[in-house]
PDB file of N, CA and C in Angstrom:
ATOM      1  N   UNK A   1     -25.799 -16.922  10.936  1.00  0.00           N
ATOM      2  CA  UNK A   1     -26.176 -15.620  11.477  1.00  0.00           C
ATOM      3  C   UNK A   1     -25.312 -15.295  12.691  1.00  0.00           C
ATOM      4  N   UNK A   2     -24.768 -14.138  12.481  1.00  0.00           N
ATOM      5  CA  UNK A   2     -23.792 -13.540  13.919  1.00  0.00           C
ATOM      6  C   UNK A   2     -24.803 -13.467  15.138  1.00  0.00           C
ATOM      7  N   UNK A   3     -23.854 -13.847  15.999  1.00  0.00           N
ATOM      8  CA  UNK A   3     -24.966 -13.811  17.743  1.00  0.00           C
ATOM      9  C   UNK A   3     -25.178 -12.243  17.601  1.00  0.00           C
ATOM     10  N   UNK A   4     -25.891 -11.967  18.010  1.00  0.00           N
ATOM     11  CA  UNK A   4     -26.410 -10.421  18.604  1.00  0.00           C
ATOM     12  C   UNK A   4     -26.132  -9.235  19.255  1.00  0.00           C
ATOM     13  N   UNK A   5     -25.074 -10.511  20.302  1.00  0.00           N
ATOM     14  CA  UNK A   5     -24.482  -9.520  21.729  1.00  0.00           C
ATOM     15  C   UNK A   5     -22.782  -8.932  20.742  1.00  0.00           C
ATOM     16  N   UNK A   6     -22.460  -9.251  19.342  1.00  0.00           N
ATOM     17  CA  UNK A   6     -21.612  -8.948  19.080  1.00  0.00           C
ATOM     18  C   UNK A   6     -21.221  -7.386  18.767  1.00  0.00           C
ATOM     19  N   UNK A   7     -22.136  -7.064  18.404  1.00  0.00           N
ATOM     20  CA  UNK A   7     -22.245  -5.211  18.369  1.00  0.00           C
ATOM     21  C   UNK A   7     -21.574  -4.654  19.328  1.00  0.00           C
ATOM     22  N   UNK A   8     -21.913  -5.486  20.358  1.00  0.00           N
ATOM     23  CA  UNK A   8     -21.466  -4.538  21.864  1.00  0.00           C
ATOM     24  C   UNK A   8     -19.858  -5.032  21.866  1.00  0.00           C
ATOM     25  N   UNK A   9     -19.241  -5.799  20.831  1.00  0.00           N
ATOM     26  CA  UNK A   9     -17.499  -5.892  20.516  1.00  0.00           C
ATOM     27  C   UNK A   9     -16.893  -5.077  19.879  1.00  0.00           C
ATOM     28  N   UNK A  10     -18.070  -4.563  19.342  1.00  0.00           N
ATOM     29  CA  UNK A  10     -17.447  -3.521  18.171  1.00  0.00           C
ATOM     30  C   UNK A  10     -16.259  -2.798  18.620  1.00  0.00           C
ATOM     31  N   UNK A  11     -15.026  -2.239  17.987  1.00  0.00           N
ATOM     32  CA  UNK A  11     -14.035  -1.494  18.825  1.00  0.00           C
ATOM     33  C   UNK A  11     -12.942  -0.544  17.582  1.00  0.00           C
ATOM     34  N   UNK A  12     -13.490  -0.286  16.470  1.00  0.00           N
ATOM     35  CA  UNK A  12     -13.105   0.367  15.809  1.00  0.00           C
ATOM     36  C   UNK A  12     -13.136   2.046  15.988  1.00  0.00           C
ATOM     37  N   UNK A  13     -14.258   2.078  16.454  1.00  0.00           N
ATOM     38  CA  UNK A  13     -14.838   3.452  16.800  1.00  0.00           C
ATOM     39  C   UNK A  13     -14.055   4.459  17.494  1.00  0.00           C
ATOM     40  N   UNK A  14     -13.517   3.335  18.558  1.00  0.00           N
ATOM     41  CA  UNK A  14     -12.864   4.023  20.335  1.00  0.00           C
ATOM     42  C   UNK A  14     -11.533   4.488  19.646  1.00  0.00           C
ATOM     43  N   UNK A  15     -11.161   5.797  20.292  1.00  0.00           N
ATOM     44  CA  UNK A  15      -9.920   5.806  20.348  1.00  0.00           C
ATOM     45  C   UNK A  15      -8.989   5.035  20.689  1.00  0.00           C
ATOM     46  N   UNK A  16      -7.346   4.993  20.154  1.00  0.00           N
ATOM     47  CA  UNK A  16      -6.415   3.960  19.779  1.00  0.00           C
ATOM     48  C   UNK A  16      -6.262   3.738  21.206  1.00  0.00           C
ATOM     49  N   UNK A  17      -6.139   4.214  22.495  1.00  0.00           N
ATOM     50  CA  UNK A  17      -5.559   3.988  23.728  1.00  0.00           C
ATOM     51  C   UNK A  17      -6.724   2.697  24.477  1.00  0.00           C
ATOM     52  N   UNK A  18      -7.853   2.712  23.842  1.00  0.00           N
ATOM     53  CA  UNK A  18      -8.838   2.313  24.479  1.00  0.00           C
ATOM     54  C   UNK A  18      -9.551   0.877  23.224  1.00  0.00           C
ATOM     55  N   UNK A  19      -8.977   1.258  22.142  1.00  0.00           N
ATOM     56  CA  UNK A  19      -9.286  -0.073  20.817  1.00  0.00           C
ATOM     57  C   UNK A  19      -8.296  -1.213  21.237  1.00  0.00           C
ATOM     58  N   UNK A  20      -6.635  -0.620  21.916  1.00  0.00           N
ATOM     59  CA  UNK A  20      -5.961  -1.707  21.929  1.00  0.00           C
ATOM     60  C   UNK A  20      -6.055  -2.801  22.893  1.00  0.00           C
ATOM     61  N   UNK A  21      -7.302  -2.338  24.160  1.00  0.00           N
ATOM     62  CA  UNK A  21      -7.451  -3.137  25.097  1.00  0.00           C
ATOM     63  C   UNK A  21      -8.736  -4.372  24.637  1.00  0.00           C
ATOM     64  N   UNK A  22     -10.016  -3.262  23.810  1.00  0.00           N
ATOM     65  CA  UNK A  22     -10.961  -3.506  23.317  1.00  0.00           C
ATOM     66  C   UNK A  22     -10.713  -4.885  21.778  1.00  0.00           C
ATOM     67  N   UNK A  23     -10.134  -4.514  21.181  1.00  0.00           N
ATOM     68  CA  UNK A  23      -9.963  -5.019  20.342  1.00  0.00           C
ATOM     69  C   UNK A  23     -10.026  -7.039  20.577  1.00  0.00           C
ATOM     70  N   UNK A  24      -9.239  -7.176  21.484  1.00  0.00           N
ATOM     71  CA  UNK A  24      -8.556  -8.476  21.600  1.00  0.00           C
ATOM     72  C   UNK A  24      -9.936  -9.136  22.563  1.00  0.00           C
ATOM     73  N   UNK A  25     -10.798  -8.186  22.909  1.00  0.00           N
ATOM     74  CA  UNK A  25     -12.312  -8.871  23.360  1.00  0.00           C
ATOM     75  C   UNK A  25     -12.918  -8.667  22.064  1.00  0.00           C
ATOM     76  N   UNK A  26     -12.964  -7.998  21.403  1.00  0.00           N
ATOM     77  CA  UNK A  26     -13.670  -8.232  20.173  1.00  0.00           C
ATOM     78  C   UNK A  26     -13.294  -9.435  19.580  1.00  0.00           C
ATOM     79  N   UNK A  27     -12.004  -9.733  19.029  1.00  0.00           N
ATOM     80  CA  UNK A  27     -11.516 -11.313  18.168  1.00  0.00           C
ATOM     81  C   UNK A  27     -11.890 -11.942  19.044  1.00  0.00           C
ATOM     82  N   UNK A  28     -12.015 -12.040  20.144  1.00  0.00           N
ATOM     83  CA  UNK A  28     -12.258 -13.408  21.246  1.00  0.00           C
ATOM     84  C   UNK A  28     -13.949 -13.743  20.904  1.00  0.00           C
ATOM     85  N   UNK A  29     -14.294 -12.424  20.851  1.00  0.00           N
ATOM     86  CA  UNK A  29     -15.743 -12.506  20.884  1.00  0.00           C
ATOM     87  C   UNK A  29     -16.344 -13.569  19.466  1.00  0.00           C
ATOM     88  N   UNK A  30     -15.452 -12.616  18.674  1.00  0.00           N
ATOM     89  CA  UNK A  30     -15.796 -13.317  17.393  1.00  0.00           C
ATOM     90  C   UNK A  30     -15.374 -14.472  16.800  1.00  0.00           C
ATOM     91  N   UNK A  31     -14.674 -15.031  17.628  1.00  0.00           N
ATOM     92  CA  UNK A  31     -13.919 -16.416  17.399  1.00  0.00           C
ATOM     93  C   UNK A  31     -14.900 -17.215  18.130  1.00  0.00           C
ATOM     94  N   UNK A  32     -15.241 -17.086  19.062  1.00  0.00           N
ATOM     95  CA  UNK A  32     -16.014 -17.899  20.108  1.00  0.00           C
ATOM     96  C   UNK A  32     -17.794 -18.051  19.120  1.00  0.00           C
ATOM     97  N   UNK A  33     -17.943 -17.327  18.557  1.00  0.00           N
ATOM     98  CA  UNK A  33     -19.058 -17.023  17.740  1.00  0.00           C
ATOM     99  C   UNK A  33     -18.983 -18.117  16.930  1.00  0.00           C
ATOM    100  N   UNK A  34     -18.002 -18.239  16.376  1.00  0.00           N
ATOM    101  CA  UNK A  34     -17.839 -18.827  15.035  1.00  0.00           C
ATOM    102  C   UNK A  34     -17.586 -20.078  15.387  1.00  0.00           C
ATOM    103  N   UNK A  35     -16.889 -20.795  16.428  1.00  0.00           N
ATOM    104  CA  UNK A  35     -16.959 -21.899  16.817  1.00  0.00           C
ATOM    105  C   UNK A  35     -17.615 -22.572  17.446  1.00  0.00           C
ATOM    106  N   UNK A  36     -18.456 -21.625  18.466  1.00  0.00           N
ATOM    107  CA  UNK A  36     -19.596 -22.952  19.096  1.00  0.00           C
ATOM    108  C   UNK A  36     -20.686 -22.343  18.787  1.00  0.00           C
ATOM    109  N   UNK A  37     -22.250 -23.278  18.320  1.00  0.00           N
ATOM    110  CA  UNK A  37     -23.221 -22.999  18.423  1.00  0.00           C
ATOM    111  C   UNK A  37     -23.997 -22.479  19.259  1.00  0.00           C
ATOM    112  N   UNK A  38     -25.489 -22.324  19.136  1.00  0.00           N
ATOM    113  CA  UNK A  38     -26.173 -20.814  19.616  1.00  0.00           C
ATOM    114  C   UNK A  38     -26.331 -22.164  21.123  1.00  0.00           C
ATOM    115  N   UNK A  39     -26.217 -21.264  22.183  1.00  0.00           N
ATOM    116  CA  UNK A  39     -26.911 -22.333  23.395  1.00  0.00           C
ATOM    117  C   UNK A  39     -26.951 -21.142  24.641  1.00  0.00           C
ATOM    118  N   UNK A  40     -27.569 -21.189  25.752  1.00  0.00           N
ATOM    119  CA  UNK A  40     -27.963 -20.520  26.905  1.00  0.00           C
ATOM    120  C   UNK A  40     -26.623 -20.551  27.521  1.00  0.00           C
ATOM    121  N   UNK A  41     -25.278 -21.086  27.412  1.00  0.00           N
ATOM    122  CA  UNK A  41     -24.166 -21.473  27.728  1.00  0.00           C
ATOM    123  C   UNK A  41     -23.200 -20.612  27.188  1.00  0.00           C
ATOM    124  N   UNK A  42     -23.233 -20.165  25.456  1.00  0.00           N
ATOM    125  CA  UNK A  42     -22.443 -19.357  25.218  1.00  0.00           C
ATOM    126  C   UNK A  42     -22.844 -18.395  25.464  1.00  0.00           C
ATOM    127  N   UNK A  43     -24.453 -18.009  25.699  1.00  0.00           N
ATOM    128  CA  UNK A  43     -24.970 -16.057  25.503  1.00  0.00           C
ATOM    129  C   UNK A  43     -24.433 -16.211  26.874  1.00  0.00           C
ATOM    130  N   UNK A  44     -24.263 -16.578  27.940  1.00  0.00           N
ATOM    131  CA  UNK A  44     -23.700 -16.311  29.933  1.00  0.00           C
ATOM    132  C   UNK A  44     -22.477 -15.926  28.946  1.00  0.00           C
ATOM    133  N   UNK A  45     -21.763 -16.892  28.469  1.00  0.00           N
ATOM    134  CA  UNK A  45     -20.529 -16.736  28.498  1.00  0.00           C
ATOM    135  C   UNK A  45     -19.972 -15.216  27.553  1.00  0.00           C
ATOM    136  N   UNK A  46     -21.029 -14.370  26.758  1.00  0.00           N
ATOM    137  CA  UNK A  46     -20.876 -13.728  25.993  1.00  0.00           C
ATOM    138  C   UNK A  46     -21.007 -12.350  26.679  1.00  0.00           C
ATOM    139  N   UNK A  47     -21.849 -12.679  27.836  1.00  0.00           N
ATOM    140  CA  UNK A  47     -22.147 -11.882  28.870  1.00  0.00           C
ATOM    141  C   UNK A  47     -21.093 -11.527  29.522  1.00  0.00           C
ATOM    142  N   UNK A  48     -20.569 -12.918  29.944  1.00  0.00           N
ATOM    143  CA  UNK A  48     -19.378 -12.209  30.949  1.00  0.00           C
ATOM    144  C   UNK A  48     -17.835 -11.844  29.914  1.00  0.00           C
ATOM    145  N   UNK A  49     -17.987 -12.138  29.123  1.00  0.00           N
ATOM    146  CA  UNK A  49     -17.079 -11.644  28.245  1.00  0.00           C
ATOM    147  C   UNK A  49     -17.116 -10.033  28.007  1.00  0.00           C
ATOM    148  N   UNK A  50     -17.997  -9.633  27.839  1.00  0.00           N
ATOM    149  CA  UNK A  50     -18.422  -8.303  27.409  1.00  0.00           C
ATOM    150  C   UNK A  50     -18.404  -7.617  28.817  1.00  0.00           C
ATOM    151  N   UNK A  51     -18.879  -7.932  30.053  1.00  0.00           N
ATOM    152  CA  UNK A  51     -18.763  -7.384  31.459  1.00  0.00           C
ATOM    153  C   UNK A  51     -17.187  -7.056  31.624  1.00  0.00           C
ATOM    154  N   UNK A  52     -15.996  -8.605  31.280  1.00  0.00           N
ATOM    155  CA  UNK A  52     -14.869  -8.006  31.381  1.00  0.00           C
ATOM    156  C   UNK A  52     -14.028  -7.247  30.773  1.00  0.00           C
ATOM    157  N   UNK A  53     -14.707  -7.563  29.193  1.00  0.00           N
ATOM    158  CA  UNK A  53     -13.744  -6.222  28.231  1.00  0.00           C
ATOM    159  C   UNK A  53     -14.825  -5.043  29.329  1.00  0.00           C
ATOM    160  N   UNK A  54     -15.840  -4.389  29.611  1.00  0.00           N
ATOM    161  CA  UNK A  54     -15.881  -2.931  29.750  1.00  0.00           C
ATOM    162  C   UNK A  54     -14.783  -3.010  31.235  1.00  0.00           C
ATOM    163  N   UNK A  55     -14.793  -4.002  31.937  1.00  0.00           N
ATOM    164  CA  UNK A  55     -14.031  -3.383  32.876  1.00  0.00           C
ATOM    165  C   UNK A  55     -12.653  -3.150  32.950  1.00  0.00           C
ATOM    166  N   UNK A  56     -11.807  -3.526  31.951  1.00  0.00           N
ATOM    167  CA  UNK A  56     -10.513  -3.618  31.481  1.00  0.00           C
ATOM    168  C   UNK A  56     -10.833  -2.113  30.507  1.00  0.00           C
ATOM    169  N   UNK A  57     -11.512  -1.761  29.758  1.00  0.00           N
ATOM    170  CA  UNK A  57     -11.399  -0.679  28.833  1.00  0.00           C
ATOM    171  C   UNK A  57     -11.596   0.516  30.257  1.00  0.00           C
ATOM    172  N   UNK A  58     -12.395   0.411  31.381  1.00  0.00           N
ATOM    173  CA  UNK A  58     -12.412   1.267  32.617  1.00  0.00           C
ATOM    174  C   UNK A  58     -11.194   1.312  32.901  1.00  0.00           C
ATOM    175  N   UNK A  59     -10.625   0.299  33.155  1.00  0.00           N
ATOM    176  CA  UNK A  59      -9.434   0.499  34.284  1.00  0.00           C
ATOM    177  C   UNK A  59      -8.478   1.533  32.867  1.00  0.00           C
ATOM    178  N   UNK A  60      -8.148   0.709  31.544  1.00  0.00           N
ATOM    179  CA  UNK A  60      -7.562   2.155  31.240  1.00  0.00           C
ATOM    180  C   UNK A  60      -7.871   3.753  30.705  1.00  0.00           C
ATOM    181  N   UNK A  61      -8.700   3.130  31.043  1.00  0.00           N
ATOM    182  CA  UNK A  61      -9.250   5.048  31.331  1.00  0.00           C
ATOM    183  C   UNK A  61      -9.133   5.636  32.711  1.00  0.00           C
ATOM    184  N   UNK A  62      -9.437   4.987  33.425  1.00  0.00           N
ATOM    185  CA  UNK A  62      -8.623   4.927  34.833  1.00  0.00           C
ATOM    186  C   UNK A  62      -7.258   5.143  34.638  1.00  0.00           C
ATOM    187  N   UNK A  63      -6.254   4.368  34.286  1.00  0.00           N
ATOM    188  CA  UNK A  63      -4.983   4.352  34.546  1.00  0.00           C
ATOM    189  C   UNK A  63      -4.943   5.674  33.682  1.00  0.00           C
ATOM    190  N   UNK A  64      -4.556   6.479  32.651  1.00  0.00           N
ATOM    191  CA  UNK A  64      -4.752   7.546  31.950  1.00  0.00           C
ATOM    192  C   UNK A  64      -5.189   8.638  32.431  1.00  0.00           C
ATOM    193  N   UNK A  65      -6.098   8.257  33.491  1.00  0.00           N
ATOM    194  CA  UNK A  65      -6.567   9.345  34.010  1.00  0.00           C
ATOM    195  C   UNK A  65      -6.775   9.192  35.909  1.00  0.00           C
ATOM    196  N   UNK A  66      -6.068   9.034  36.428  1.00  0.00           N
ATOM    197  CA  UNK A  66      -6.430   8.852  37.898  1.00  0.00           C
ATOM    198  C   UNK A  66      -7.395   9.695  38.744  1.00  0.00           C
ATOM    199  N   UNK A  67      -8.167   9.125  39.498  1.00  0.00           N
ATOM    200  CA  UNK A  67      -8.979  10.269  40.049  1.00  0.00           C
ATOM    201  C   UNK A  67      -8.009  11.162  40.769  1.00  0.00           C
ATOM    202  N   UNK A  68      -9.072  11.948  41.092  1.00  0.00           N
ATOM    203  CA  UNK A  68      -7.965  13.073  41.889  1.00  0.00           C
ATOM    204  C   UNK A  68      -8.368  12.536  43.175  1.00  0.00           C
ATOM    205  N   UNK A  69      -7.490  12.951  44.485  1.00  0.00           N
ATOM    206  CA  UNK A  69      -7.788  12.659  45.813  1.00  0.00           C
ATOM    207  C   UNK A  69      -7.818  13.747  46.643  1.00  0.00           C
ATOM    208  N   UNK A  70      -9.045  13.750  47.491  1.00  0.00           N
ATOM    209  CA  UNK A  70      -9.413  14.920  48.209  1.00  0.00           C
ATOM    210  C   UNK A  70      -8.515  15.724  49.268  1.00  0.00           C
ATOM    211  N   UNK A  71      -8.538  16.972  48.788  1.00  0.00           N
ATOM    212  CA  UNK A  71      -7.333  17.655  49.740  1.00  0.00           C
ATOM    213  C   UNK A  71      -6.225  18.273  49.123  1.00  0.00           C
TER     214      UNK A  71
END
């Protein structure tokens, strides 16, 4: 049975600018799945996996789009 938190890898959906960052946390995700069993050790680790793909898929939406600066 696939872990749970894998949905949230999904990365087909996103547009191509934002799948190519996404993507390579998805295979990680799903490799890591498939090789170690269920334990309180991999769901942290699935956690922070998923914390750093969204913040890498931010930054390029960020970079793509810079805020504007006041003034």
């Amino acid at each position: 049975m696939a872990n749970r938190m894998l949905k949230w890898f999904e990365f087909k959906h996103l547009p191509d600018r934002l799948k190519e960052v996404s993507a390579h946390f998805g295979d990680l995700a799903q490799q890591m799945d498939d090789l170690l069993p269920e334990s309180a050790e991999k769901t942290a680790g699935m956690r922070k996996l998923l914390e750093a793909k969204d913040c890498f898929v931010r930054a390029r939406i960020e970079a793509d789009d810079p805020p504007k600066s006041d003034g």
